[in-house]
C-alpha atoms as a PDB file:
ATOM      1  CA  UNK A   1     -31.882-158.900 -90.089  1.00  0.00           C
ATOM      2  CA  UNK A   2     -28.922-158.940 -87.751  1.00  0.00           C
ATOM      3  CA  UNK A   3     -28.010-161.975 -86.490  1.00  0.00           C
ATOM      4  CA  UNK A   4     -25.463-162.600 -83.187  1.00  0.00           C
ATOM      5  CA  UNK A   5     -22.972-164.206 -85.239  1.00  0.00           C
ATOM      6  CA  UNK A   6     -23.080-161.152 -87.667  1.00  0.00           C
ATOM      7  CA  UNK A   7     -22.668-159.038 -84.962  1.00  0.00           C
ATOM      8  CA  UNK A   8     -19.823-160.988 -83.741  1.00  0.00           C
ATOM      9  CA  UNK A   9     -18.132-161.012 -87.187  1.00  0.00           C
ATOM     10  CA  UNK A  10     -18.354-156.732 -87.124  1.00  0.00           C
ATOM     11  CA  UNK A  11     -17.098-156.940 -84.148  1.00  0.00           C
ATOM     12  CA  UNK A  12     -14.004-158.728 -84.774  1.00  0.00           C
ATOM     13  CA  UNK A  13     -14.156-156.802 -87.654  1.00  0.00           C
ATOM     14  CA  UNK A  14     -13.427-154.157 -86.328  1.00  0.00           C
ATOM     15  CA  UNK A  15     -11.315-154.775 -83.322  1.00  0.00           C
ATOM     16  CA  UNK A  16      -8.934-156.184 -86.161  1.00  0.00           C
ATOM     17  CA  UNK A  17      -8.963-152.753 -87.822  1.00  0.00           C
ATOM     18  CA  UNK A  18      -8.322-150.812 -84.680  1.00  0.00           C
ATOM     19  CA  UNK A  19      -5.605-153.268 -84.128  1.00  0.00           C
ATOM     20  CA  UNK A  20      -3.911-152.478 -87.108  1.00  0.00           C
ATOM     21  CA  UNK A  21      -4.097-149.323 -86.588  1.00  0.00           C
ATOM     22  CA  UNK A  22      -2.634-149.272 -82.858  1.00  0.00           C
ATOM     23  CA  UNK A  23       0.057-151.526 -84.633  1.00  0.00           C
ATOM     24  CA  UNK A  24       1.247-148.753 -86.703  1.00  0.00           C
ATOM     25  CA  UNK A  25       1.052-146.281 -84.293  1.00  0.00           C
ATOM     26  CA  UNK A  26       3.592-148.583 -81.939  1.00  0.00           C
ATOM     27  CA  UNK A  27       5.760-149.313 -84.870  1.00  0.00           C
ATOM     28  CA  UNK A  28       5.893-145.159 -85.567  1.00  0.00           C
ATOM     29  CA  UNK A  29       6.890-144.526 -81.497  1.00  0.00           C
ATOM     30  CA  UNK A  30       8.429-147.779 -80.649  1.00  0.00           C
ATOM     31  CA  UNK A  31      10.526-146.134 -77.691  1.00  0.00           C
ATOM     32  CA  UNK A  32       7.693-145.231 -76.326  1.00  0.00           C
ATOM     33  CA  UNK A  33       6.598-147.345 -73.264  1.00  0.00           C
ATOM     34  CA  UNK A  34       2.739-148.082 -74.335  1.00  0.00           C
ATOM     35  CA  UNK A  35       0.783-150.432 -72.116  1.00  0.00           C
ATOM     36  CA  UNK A  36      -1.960-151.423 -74.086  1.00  0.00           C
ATOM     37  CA  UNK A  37      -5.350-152.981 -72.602  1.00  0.00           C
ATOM     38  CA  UNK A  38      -5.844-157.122 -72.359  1.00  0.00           C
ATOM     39  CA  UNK A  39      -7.756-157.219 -75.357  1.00  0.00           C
ATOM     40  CA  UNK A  40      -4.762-157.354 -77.150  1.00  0.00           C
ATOM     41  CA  UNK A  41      -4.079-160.765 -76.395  1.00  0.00           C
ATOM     42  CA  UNK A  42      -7.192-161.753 -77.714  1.00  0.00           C
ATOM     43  CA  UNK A  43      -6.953-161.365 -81.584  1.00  0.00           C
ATOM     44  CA  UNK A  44      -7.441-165.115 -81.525  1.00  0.00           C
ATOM     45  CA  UNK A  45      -9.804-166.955 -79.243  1.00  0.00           C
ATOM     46  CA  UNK A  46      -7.068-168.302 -77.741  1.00  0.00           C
ATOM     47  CA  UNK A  47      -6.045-165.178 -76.049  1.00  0.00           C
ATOM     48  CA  UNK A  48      -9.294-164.776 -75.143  1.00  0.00           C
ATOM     49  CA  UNK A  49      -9.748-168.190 -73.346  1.00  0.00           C
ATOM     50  CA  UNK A  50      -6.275-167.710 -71.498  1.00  0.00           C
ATOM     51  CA  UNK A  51      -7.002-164.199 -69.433  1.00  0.00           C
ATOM     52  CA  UNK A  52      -6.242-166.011 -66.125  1.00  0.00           C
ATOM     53  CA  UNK A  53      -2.431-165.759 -67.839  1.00  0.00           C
ATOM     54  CA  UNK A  54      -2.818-162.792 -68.497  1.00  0.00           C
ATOM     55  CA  UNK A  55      -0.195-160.805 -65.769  1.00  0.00           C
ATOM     56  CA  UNK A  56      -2.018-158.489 -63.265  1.00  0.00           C
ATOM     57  CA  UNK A  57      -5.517-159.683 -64.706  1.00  0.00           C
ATOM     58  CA  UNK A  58      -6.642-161.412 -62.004  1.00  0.00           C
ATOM     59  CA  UNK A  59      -5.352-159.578 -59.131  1.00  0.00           C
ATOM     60  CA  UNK A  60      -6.649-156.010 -60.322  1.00  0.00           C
ATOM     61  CA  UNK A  61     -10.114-157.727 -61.644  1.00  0.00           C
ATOM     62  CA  UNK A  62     -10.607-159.594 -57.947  1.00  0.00           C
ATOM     63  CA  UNK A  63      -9.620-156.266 -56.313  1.00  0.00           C
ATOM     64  CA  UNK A  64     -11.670-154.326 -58.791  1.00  0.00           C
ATOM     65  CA  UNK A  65     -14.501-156.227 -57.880  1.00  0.00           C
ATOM     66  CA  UNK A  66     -14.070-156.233 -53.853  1.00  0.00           C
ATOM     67  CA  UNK A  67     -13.617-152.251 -53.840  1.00  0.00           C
ATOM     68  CA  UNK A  68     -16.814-151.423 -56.119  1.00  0.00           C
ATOM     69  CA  UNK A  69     -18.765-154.091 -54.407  1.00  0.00           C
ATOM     70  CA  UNK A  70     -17.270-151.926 -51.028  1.00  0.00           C
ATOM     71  CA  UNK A  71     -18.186-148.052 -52.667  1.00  0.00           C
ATOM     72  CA  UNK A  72     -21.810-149.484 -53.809  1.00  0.00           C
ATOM     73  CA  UNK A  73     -22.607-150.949 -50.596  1.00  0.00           C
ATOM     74  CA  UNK A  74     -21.403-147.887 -48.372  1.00  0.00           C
ATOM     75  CA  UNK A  75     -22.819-145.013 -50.420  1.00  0.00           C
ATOM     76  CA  UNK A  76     -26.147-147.292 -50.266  1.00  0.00           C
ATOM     77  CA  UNK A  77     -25.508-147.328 -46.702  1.00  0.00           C
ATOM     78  CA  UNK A  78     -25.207-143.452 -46.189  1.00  0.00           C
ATOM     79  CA  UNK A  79     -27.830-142.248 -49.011  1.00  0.00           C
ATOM     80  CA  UNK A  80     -30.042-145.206 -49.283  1.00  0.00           C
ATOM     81  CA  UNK A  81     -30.257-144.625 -53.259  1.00  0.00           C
ATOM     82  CA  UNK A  82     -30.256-147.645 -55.151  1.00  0.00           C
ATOM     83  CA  UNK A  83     -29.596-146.506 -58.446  1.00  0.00           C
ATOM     84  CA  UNK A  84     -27.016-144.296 -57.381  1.00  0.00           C
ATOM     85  CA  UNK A  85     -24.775-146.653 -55.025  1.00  0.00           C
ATOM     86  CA  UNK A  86     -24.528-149.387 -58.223  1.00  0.00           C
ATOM     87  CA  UNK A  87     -23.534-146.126 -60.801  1.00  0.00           C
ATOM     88  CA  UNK A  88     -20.890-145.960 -58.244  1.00  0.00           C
ATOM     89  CA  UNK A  89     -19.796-149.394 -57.501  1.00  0.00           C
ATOM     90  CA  UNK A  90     -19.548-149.759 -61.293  1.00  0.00           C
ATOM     91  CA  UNK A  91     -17.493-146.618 -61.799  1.00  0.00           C
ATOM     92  CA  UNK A  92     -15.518-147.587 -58.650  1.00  0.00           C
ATOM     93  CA  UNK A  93     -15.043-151.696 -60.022  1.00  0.00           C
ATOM     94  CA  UNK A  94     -13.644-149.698 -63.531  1.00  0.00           C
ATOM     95  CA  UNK A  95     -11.142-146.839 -61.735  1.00  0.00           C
ATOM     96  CA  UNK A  96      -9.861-149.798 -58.881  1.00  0.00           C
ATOM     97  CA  UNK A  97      -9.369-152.129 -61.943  1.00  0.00           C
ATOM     98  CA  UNK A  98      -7.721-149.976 -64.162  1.00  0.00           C
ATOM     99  CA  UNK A  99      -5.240-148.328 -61.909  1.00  0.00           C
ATOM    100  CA  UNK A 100      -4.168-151.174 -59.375  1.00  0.00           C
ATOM    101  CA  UNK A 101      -3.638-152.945 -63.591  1.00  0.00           C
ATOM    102  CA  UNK A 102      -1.362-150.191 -64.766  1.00  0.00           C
ATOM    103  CA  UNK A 103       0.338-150.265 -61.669  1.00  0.00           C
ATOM    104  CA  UNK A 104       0.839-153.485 -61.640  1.00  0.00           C
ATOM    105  CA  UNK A 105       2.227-153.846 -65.117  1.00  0.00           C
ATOM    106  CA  UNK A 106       4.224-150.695 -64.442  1.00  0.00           C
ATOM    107  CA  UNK A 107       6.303-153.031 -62.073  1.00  0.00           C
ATOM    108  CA  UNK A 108       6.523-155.439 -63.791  1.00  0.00           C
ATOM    109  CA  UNK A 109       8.235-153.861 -66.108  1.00  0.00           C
ATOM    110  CA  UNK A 110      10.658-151.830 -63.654  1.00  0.00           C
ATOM    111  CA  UNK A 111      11.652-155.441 -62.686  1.00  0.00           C
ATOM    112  CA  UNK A 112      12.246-156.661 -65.999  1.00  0.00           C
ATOM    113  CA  UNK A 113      14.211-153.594 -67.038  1.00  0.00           C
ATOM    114  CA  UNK A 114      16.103-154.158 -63.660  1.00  0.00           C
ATOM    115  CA  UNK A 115      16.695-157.756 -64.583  1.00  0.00           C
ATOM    116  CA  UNK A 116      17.655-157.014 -67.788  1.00  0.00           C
ATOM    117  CA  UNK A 117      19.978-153.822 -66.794  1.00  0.00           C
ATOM    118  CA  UNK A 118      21.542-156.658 -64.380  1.00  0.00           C
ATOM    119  CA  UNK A 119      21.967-159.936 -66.549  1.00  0.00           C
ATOM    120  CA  UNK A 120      23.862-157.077 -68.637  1.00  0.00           C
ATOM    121  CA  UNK A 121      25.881-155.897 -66.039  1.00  0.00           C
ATOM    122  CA  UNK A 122      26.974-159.436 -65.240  1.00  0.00           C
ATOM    123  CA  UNK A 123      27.753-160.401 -69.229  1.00  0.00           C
ATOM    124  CA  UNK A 124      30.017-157.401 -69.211  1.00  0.00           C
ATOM    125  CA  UNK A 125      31.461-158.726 -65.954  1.00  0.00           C
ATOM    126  CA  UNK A 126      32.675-162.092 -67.142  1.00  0.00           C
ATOM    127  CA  UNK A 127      33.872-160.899 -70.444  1.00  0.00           C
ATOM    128  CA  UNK A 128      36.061-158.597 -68.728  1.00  0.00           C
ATOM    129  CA  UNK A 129      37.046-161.707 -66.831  1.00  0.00           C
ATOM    130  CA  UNK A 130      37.753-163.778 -69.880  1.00  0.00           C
ATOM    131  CA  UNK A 131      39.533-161.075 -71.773  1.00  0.00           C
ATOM    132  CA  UNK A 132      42.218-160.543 -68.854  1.00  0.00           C
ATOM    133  CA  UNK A 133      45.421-162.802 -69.411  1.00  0.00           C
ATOM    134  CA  UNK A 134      46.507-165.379 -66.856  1.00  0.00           C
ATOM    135  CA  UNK A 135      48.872-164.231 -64.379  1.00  0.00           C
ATOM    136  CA  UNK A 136      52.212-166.694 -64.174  1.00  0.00           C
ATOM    137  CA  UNK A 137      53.732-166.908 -61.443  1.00  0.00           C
ATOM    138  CA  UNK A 138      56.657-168.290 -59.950  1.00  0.00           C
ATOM    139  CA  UNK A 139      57.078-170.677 -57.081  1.00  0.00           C
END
């Protein structure tokens, strides 16, 4: 007799192990630049409350929505199959979401290796600046 909270319990159950697992995978290939999915974050239920943080979330998941809601209604529109235009909207919410998220986070990081690449720059800047002697001159 399965119960919901069972079932919730195997789940985490096994998120946990898959998470483990994905762990050591990233700690075998750590210069590899993995972006793995939101669910992540939500080993505790805290990450799972806080999604709205989470960066790019919103903004692919609102544009996810719009564009399947879009593809359902206009195949609908042309073929006037039901069951067909919501397979589609579906599949369309999942590609728009996924994509416009991994392109998302893929600039984010560009800017934060930028930022990084710069803040660097500008360390090596002023040290120069410190190291150089004081020039004396003579009036």
């Amino acid at each position: 007799n399965l119960t919901l909270s069972t079932l919730m319990l195997w789940s985490h159950q096994k998120k946990l192990k898959f998470l483990n697992r994905m762990d050591l995978k990233l700690k075998t290939c750590e210069s590899v630049c993995i972006h793995l999915p939101f669910f992540v974050s939500m080993q505790s239920p805290k990450g799972f409350r806080n999604v709205s943080k989470i960066p790019c979330f919103r903004s692919s998941l609102i544009y996810g929505i719009w564009g399947g809601a879009a593809v359902g209604v206009l195949w609908y529109m042309k073929t006037k199959v039901l069951l067909k235009a919501c397979n589609l909207a579906v599949y369309g919410f999942a590609t728009i979401s996924l994509v416009l998220w991994e392109v998302c986070r893929f600039k984010n990081a560009k800017k934060r290796l930028e930022l990084k690449r710069i803040a660097e720059t500008m360390n090596r800047m002023q040290k120069d600046k410190s190291n150089e002697e004081p020039k004396i001159t003579d009036t």
